[in-house]
N, C-alpha and C. Protein backbone atom coordinates (compact mmCIF):
# COMPACT_ATOMS: atom_id res chain seq x y z
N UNK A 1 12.55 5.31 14.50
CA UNK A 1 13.06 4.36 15.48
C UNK A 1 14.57 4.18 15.29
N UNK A 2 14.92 3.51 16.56
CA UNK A 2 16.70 4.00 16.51
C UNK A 2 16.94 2.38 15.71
N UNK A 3 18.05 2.36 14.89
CA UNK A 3 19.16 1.38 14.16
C UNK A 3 18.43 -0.17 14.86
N UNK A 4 18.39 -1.21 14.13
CA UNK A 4 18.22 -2.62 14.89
C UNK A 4 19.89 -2.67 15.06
N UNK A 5 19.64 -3.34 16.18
CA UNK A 5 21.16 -4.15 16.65
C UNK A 5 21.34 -5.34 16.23
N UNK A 6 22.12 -5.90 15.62
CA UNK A 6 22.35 -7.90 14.99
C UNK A 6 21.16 -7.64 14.04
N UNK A 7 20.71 -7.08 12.75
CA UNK A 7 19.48 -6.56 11.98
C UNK A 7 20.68 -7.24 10.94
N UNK A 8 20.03 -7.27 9.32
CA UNK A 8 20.47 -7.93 8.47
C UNK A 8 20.03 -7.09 7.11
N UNK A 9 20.35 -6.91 6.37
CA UNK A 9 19.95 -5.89 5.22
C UNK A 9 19.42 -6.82 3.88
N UNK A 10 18.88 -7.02 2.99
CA UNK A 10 17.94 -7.66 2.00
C UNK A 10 17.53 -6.71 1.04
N UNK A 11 17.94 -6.99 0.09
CA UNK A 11 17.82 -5.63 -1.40
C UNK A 11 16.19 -6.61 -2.21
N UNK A 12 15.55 -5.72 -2.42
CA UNK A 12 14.40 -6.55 -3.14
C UNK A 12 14.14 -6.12 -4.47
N UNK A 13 13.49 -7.14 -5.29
CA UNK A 13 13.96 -5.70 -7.13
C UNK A 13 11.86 -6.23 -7.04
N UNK A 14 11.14 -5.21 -8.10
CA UNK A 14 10.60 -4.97 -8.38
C UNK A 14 9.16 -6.12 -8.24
N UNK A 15 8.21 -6.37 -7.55
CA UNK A 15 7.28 -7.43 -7.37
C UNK A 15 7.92 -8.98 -6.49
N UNK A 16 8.93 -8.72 -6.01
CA UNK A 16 9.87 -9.62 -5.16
C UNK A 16 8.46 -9.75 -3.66
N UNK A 17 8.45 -10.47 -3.30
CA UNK A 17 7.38 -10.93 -1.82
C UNK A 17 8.82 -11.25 -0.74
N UNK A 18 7.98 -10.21 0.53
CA UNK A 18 9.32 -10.53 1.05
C UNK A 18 8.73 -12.02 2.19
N UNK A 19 6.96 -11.90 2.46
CA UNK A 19 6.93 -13.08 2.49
C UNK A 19 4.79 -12.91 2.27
N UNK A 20 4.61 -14.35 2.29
CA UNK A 20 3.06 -14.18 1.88
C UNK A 20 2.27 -14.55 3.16
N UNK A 21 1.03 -14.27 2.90
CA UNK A 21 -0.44 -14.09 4.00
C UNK A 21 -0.59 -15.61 4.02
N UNK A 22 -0.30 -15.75 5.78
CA UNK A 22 -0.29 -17.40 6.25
C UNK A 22 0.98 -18.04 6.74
N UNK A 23 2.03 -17.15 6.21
CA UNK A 23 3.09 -17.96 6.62
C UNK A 23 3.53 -17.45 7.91
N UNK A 24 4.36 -18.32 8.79
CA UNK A 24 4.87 -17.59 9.89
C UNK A 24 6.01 -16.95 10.13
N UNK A 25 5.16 -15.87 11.33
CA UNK A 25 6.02 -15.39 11.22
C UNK A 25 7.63 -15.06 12.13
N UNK A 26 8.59 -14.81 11.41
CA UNK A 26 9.98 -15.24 11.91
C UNK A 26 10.69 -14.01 12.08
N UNK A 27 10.39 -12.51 11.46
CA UNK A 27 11.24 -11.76 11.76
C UNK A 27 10.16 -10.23 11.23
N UNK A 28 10.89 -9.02 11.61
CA UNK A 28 10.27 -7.96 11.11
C UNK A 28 10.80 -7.19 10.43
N UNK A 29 10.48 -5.83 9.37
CA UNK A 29 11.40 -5.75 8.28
C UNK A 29 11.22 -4.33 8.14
N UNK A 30 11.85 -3.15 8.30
CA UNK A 30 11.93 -1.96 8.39
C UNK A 30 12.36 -1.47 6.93
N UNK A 31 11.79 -0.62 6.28
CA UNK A 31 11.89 0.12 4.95
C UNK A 31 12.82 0.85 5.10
N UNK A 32 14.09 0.76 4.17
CA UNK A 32 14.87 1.78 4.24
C UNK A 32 15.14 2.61 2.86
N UNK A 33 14.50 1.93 1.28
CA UNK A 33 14.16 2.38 0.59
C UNK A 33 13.40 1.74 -0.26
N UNK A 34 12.34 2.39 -1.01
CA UNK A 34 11.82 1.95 -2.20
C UNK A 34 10.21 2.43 -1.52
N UNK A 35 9.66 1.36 -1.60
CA UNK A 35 7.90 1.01 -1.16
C UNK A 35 7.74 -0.46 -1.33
N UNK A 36 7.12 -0.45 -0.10
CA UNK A 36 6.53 -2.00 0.13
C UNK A 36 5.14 -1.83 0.12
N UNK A 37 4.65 -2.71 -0.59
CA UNK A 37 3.04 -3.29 -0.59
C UNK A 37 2.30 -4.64 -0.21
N UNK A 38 1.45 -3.87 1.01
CA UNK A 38 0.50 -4.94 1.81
C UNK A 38 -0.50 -5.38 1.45
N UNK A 39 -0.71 -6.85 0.62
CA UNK A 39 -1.65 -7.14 0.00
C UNK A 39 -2.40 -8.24 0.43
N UNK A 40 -3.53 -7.70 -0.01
CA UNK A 40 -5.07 -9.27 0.21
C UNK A 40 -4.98 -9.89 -1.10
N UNK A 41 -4.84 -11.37 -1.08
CA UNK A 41 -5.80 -11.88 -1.36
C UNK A 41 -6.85 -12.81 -1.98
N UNK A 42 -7.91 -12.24 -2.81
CA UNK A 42 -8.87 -12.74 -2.72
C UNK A 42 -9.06 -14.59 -3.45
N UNK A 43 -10.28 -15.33 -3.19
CA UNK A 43 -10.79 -15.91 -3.37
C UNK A 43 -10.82 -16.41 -4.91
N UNK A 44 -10.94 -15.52 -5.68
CA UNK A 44 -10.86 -15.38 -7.21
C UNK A 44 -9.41 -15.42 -7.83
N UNK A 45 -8.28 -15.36 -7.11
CA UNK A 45 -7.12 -14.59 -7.21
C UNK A 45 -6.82 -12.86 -7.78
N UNK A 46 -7.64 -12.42 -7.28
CA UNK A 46 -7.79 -10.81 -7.50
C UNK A 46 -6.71 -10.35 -6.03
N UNK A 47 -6.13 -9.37 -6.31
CA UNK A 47 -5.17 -8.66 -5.57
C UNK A 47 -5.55 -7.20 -4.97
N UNK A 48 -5.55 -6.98 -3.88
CA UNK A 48 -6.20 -5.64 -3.27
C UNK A 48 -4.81 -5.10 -2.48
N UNK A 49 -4.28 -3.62 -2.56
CA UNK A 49 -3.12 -3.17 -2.13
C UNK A 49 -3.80 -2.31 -0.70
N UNK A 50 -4.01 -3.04 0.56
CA UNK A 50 -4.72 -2.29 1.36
C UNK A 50 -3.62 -1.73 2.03
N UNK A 51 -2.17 -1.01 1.86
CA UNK A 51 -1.58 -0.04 2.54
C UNK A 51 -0.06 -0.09 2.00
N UNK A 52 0.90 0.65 1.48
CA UNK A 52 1.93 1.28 0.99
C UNK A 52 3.20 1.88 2.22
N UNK A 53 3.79 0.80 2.69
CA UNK A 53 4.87 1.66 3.48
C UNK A 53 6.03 2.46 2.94
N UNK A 54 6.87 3.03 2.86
CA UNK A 54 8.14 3.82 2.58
C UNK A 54 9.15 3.58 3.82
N UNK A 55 10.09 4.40 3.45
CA UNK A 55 11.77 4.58 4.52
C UNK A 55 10.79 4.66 5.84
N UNK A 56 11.86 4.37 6.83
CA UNK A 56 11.12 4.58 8.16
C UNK A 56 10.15 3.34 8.60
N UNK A 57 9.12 2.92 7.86
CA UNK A 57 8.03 2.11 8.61
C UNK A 57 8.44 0.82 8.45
N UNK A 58 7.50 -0.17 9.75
CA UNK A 58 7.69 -1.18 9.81
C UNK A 58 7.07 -2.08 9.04
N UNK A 59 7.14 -3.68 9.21
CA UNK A 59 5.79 -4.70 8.38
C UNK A 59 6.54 -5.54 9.26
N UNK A 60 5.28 -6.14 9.82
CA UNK A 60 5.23 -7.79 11.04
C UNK A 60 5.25 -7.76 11.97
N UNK A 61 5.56 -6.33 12.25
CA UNK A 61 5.70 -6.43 13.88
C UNK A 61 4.54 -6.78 14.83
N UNK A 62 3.20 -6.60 14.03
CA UNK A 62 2.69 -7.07 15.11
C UNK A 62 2.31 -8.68 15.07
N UNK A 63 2.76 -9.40 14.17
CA UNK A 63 2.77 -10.77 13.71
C UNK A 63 3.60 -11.48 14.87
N UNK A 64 5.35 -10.67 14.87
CA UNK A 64 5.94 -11.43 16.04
C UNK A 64 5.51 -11.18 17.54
N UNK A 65 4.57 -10.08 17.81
CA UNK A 65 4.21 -9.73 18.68
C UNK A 65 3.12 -11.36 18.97
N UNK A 66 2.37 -10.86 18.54
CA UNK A 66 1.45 -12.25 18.90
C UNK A 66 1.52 -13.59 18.60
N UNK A 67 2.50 -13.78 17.41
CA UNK A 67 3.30 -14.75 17.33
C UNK A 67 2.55 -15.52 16.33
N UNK A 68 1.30 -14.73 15.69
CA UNK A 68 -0.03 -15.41 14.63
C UNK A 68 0.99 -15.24 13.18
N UNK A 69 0.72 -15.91 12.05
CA UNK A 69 0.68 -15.91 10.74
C UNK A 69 0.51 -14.89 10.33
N UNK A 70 1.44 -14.16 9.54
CA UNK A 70 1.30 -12.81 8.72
C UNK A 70 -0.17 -13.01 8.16
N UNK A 71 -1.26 -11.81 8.05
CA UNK A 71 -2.35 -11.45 7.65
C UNK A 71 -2.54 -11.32 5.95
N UNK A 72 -1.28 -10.94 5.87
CA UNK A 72 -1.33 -10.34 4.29
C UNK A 72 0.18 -10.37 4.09
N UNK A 73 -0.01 -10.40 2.39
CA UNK A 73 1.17 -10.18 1.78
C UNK A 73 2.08 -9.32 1.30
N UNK A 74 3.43 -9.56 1.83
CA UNK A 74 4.23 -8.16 1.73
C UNK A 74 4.98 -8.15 0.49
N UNK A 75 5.15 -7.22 -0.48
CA UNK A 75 5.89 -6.80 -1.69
C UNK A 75 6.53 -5.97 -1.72
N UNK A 76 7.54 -5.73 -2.59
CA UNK A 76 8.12 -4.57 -2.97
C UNK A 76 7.57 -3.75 -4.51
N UNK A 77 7.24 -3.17 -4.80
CA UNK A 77 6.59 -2.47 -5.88
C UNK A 77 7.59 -1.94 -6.78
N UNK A 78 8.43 -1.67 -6.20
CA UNK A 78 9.81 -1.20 -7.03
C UNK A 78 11.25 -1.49 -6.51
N UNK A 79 12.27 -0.83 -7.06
CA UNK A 79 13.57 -1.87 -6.09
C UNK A 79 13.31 -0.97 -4.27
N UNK A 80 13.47 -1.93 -3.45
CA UNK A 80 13.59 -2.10 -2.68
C UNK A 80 14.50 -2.30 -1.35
N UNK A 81 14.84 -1.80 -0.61
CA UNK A 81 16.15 -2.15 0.38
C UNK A 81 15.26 -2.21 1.61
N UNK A 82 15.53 -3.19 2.47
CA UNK A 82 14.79 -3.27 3.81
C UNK A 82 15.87 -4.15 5.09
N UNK A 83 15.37 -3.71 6.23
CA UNK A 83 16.56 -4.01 7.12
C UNK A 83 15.29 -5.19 8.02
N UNK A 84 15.81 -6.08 8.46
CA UNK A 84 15.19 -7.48 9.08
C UNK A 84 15.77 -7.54 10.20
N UNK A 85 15.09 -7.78 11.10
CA UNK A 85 15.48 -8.74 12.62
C UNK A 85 14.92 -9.54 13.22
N UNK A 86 15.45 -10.38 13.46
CA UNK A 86 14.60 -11.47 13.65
C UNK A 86 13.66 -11.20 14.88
N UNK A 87 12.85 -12.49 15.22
CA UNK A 87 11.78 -11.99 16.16
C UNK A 87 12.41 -12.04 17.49
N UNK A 88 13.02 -12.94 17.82
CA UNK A 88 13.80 -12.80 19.03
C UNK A 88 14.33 -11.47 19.82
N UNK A 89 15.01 -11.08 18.32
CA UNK A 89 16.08 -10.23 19.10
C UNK A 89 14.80 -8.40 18.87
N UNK A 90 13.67 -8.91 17.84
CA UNK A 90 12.74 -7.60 18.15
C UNK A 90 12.55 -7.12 19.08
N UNK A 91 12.02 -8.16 19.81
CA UNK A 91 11.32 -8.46 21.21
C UNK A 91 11.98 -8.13 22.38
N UNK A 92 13.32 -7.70 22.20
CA UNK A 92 14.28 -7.66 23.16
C UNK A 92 14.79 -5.94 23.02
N UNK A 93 14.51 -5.75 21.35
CA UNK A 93 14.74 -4.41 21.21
C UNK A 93 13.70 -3.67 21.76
N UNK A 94 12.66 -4.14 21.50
CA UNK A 94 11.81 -3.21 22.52
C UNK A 94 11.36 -3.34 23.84
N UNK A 95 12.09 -4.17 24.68
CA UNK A 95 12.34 -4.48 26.27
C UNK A 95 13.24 -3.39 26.58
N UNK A 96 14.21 -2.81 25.68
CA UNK A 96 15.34 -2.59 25.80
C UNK A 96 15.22 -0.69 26.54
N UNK A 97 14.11 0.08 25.63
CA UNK A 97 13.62 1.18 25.98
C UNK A 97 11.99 1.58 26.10
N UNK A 98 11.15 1.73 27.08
CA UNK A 98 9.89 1.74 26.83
C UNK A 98 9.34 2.63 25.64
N UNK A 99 10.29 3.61 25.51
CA UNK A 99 9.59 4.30 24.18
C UNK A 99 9.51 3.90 23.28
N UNK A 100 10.19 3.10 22.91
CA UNK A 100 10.08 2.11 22.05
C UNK A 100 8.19 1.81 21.67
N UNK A 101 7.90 1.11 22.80
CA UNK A 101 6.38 0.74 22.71
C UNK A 101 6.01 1.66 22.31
N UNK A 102 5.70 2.76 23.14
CA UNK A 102 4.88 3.82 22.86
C UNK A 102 5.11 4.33 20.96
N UNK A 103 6.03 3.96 20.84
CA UNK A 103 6.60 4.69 19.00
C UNK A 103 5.33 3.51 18.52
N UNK A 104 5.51 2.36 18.59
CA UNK A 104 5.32 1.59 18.16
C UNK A 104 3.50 1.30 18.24
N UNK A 105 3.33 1.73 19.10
CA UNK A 105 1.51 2.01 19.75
C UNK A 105 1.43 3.07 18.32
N UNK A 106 1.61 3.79 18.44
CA UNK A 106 1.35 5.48 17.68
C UNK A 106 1.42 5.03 16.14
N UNK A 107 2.53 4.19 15.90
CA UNK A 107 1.96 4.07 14.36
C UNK A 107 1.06 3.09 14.59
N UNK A 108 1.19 2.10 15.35
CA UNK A 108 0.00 1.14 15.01
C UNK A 108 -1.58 1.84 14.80
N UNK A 109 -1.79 3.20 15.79
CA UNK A 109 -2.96 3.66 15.86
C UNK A 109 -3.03 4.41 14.36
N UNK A 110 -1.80 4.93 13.86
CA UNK A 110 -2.23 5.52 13.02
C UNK A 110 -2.59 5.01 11.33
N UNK A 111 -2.00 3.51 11.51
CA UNK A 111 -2.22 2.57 10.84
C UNK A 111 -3.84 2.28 10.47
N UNK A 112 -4.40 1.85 11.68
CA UNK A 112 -5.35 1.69 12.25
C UNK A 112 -6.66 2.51 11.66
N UNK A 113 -6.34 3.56 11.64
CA UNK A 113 -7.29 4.67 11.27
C UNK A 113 -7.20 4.87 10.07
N UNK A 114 -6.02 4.74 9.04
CA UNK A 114 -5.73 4.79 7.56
C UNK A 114 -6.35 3.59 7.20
N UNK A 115 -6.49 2.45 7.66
CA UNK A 115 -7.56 1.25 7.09
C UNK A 115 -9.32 1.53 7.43
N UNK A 116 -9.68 1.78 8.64
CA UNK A 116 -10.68 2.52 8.54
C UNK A 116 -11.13 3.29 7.21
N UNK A 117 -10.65 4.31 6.91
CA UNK A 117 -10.83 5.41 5.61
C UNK A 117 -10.92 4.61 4.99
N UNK A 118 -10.20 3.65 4.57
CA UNK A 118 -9.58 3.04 3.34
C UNK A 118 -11.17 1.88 3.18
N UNK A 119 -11.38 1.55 4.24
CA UNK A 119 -12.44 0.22 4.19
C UNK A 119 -14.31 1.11 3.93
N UNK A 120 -13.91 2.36 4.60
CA UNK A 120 -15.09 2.90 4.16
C UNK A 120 -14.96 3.42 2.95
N UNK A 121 -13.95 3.75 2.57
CA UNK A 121 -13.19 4.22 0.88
C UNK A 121 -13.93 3.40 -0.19
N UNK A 122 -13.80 2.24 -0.08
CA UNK A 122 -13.99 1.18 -0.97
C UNK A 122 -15.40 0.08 -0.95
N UNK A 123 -15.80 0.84 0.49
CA UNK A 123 -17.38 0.03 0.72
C UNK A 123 -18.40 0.80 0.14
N UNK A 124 -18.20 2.12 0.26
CA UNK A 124 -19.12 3.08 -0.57
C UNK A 124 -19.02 3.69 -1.21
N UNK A 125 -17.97 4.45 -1.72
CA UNK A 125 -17.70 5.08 -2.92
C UNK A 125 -17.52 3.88 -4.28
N UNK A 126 -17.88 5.08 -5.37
CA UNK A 126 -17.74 4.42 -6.53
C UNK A 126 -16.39 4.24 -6.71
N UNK A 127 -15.86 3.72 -8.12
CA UNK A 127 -14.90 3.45 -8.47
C UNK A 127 -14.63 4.36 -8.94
N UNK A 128 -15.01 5.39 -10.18
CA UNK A 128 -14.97 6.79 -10.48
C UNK A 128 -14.66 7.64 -9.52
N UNK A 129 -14.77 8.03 -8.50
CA UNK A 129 -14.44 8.35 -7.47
C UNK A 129 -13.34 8.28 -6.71
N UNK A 130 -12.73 7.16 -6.66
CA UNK A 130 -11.70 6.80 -5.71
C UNK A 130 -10.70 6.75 -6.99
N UNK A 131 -11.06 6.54 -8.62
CA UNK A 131 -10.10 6.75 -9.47
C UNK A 131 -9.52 8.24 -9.55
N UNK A 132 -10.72 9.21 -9.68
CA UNK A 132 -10.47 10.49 -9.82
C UNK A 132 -9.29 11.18 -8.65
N UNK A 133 -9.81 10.53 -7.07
CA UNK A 133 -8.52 10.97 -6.20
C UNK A 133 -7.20 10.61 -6.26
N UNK A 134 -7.26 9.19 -6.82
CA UNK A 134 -5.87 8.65 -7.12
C UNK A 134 -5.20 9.20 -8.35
N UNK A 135 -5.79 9.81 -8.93
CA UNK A 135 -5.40 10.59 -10.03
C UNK A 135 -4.89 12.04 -9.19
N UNK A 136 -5.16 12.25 -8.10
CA UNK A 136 -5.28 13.59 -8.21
C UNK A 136 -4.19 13.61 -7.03
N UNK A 137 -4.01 12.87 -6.47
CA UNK A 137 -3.04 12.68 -5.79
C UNK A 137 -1.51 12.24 -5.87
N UNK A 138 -1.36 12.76 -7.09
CA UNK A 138 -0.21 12.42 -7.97
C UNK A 138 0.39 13.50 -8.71
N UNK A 139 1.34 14.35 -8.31
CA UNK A 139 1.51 15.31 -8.99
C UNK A 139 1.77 15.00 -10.25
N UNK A 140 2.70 14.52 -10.60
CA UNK A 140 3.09 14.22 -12.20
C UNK A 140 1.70 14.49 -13.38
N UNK A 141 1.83 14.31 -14.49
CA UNK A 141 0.41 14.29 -15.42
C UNK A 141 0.32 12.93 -15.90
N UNK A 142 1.63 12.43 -15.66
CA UNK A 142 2.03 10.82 -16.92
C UNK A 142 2.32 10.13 -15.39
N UNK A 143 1.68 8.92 -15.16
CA UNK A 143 1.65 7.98 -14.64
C UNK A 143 2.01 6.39 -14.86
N UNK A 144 2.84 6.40 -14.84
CA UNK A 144 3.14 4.52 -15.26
C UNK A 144 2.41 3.94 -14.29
N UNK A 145 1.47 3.29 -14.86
CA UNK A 145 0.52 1.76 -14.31
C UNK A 145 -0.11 1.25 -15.34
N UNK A 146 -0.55 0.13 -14.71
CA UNK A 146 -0.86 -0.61 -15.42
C UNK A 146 -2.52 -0.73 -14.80
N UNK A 147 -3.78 -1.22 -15.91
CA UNK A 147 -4.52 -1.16 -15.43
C UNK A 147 -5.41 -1.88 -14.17
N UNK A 148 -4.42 -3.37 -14.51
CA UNK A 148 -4.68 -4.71 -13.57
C UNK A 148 -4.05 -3.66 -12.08
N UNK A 149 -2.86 -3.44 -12.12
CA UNK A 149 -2.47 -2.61 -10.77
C UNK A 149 -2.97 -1.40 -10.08
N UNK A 150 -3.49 -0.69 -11.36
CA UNK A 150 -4.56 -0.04 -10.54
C UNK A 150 -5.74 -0.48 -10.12
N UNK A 151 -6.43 -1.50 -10.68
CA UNK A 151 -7.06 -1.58 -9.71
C UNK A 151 -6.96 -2.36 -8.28
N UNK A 152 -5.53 -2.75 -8.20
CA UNK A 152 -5.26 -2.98 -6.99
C UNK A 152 -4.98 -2.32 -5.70
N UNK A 153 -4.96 -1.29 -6.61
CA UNK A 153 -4.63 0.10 -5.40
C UNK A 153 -5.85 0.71 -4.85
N UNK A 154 -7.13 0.51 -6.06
CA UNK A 154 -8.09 1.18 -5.83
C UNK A 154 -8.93 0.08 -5.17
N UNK A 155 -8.65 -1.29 -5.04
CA UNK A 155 -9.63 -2.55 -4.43
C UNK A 155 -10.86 -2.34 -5.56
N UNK A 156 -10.57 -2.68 -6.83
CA UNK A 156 -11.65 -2.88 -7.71
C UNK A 156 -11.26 -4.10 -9.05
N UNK A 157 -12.28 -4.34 -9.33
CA UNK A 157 -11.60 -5.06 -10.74
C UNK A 157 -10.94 -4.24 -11.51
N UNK A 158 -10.56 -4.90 -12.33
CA UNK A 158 -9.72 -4.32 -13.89
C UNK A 158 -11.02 -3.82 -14.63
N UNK A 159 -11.81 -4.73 -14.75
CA UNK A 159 -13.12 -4.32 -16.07
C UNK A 159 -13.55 -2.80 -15.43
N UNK A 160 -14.07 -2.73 -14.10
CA UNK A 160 -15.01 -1.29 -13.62
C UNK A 160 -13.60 -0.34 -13.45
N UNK A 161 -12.78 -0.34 -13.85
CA UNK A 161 -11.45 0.86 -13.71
C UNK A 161 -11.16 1.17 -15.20
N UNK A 162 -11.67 -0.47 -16.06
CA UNK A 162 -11.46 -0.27 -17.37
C UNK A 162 -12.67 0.94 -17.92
N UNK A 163 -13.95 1.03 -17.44
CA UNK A 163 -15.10 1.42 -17.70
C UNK A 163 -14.70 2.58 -17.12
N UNK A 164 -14.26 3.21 -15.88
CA UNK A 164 -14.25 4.27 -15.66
C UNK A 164 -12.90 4.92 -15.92
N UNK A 165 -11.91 4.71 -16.51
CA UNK A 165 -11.04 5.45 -17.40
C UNK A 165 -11.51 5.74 -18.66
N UNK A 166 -12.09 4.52 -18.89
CA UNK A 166 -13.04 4.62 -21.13
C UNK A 166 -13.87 6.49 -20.60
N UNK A 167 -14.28 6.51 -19.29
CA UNK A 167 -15.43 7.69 -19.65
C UNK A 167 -14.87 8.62 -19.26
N UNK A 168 -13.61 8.73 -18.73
CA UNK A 168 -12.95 9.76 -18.56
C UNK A 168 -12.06 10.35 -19.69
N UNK A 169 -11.66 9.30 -20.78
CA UNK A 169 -11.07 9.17 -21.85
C UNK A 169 -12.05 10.37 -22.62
N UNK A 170 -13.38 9.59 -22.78
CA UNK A 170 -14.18 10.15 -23.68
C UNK A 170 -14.29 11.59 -23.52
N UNK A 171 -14.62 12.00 -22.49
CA UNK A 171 -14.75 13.82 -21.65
C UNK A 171 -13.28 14.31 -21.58
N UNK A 172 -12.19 13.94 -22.72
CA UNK A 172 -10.94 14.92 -22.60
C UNK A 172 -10.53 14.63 -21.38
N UNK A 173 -11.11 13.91 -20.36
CA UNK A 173 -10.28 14.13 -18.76
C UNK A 173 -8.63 13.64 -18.58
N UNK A 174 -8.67 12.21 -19.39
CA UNK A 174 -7.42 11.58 -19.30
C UNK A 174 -7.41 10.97 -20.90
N UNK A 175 -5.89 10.60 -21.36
CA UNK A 175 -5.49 9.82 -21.92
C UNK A 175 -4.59 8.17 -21.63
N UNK A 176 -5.20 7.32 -22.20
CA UNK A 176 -4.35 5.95 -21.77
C UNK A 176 -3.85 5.19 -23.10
N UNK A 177 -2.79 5.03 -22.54
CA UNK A 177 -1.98 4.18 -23.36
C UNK A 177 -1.72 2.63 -22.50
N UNK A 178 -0.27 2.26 -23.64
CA UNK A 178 -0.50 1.15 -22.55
C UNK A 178 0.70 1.06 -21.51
N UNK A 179 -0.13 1.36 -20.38
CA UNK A 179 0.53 0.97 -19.20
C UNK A 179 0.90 2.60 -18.55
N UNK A 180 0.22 3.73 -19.02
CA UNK A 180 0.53 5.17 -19.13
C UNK A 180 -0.67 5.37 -18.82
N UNK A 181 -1.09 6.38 -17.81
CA UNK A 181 -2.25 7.23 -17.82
C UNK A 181 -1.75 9.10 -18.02
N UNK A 182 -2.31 9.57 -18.94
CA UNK A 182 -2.36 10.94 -18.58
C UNK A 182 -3.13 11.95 -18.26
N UNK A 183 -2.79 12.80 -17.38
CA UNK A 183 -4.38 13.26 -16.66
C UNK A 183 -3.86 14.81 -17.52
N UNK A 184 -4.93 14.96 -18.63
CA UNK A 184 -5.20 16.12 -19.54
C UNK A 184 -5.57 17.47 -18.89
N UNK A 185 -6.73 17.43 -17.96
CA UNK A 185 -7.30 18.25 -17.48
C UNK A 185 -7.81 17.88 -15.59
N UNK A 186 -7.46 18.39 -14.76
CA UNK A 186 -7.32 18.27 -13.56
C UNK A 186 -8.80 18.66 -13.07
N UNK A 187 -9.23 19.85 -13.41
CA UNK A 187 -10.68 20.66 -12.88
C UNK A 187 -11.67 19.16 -12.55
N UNK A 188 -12.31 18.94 -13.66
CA UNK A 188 -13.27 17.98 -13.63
C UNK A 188 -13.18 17.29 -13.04
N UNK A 189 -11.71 16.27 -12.73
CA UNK A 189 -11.57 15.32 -11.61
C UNK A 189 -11.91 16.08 -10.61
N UNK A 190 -11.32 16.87 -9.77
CA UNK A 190 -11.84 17.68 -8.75
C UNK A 190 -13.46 17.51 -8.86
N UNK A 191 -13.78 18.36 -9.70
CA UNK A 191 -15.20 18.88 -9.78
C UNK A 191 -15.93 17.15 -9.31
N UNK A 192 -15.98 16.46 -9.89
CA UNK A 192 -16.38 14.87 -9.89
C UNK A 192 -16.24 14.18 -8.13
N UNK A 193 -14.84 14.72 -7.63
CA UNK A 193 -14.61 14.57 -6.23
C UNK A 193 -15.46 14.81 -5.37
N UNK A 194 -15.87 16.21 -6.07
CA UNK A 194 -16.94 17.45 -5.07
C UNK A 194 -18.50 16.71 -4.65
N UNK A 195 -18.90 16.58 -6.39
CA UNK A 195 -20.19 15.85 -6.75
C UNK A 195 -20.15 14.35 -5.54
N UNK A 196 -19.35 13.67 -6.14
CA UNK A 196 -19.49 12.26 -5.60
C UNK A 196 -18.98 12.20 -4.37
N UNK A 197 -18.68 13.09 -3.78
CA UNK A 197 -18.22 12.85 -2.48
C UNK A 197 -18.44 13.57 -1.43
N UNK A 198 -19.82 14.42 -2.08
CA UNK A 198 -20.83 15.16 -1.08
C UNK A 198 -21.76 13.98 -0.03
């Protein structure tokens, strides 16, 4: 999408909220570096990371659109740079060219369909499972996380991520330290993918 016009720039460092689930909303906030994280949540105070933007994507827009209370809570995961405009002048940016909408339809749909996956991701698969892909979807071998944060990524507790790293530990698959995962041997995760996700 093209430059906001009268837009405002906001540097965010590491677990910074740029705002939380409930509050209203006043402006929308375009990624221009780092990663932002869209979070639930829960009841217990447990934390679920149901979607990861980068450079390029938006967060709120459809909040000022309808003019409802942000759904969920927005973070930065690491340092952060993001560009803001308020809702006013959003609303005007996209009066301004119809393609606009249409850009704006297209990620929403594709948004849309990445929560889908994600909600059947986590309603039926195990946790072993959805650990092994997140493992595998990471080129590196050495991973900095932490275990409480993974399981925020994966929408699980800490204890059943704790249980299914211990048995991956045990089978040579990975090593953990603290706040380090290393994935030893790649095959088996695969192989485990195959099994559990026939």
């Amino acid at each position: 999408m093209h430059d906001f016009k009268g837009s405002s720039v906001r540097k965010l460092v590491a677990g910074e909220v740029l705002w939380e689930a409930g509050e209203a909303s006043h402006f929308v906030a375009r990624v221009e570096e780092g990663t932002l994280e869209v979070v639930q949540h829960s009841l217990q105070g447990e934390d679920a990371v149901l979607n990861r933007l980068g450079p390029g994507e938006l967060a709120g827009e459809m909040s000022c659109l309808d003019g409802q209370p942000h759904s969920a809570t927005l973070r930065a995961s690491g340092p952060a740079r993001v560009t803001t405009l308020e809702r006013q002048q959003f609303l005007l940016w996209l009066r301004q060219q119809p393609q606009r909408w249409e850009q704006l339809m297209q990620r929403q749909s594709q948004r849309i369909r990445g929560l889908s996956a994600r909600l059947a991701e986590v309603s039926f698969e195990p946790v072993q499972l959805r650990l092994a892909r997140f493992l595998l979807n990471h080129e590196q071998d050495s991973l900095q996380i932490t275990q409480q944060h993974l399981g925020q990524y994966l929408a699980a507790t800490r204890e059943s991520v704790s249980k299914a790293l211990s048995s991956m530990s045990r089978q040579g698959w990975v090593a953990t330290g603290r706040g380090v995962i290393q994935i030893l041997d790649r095959e088996p995760l695969q192989r485990l993918i195959v099994e559990l996700g026939s």
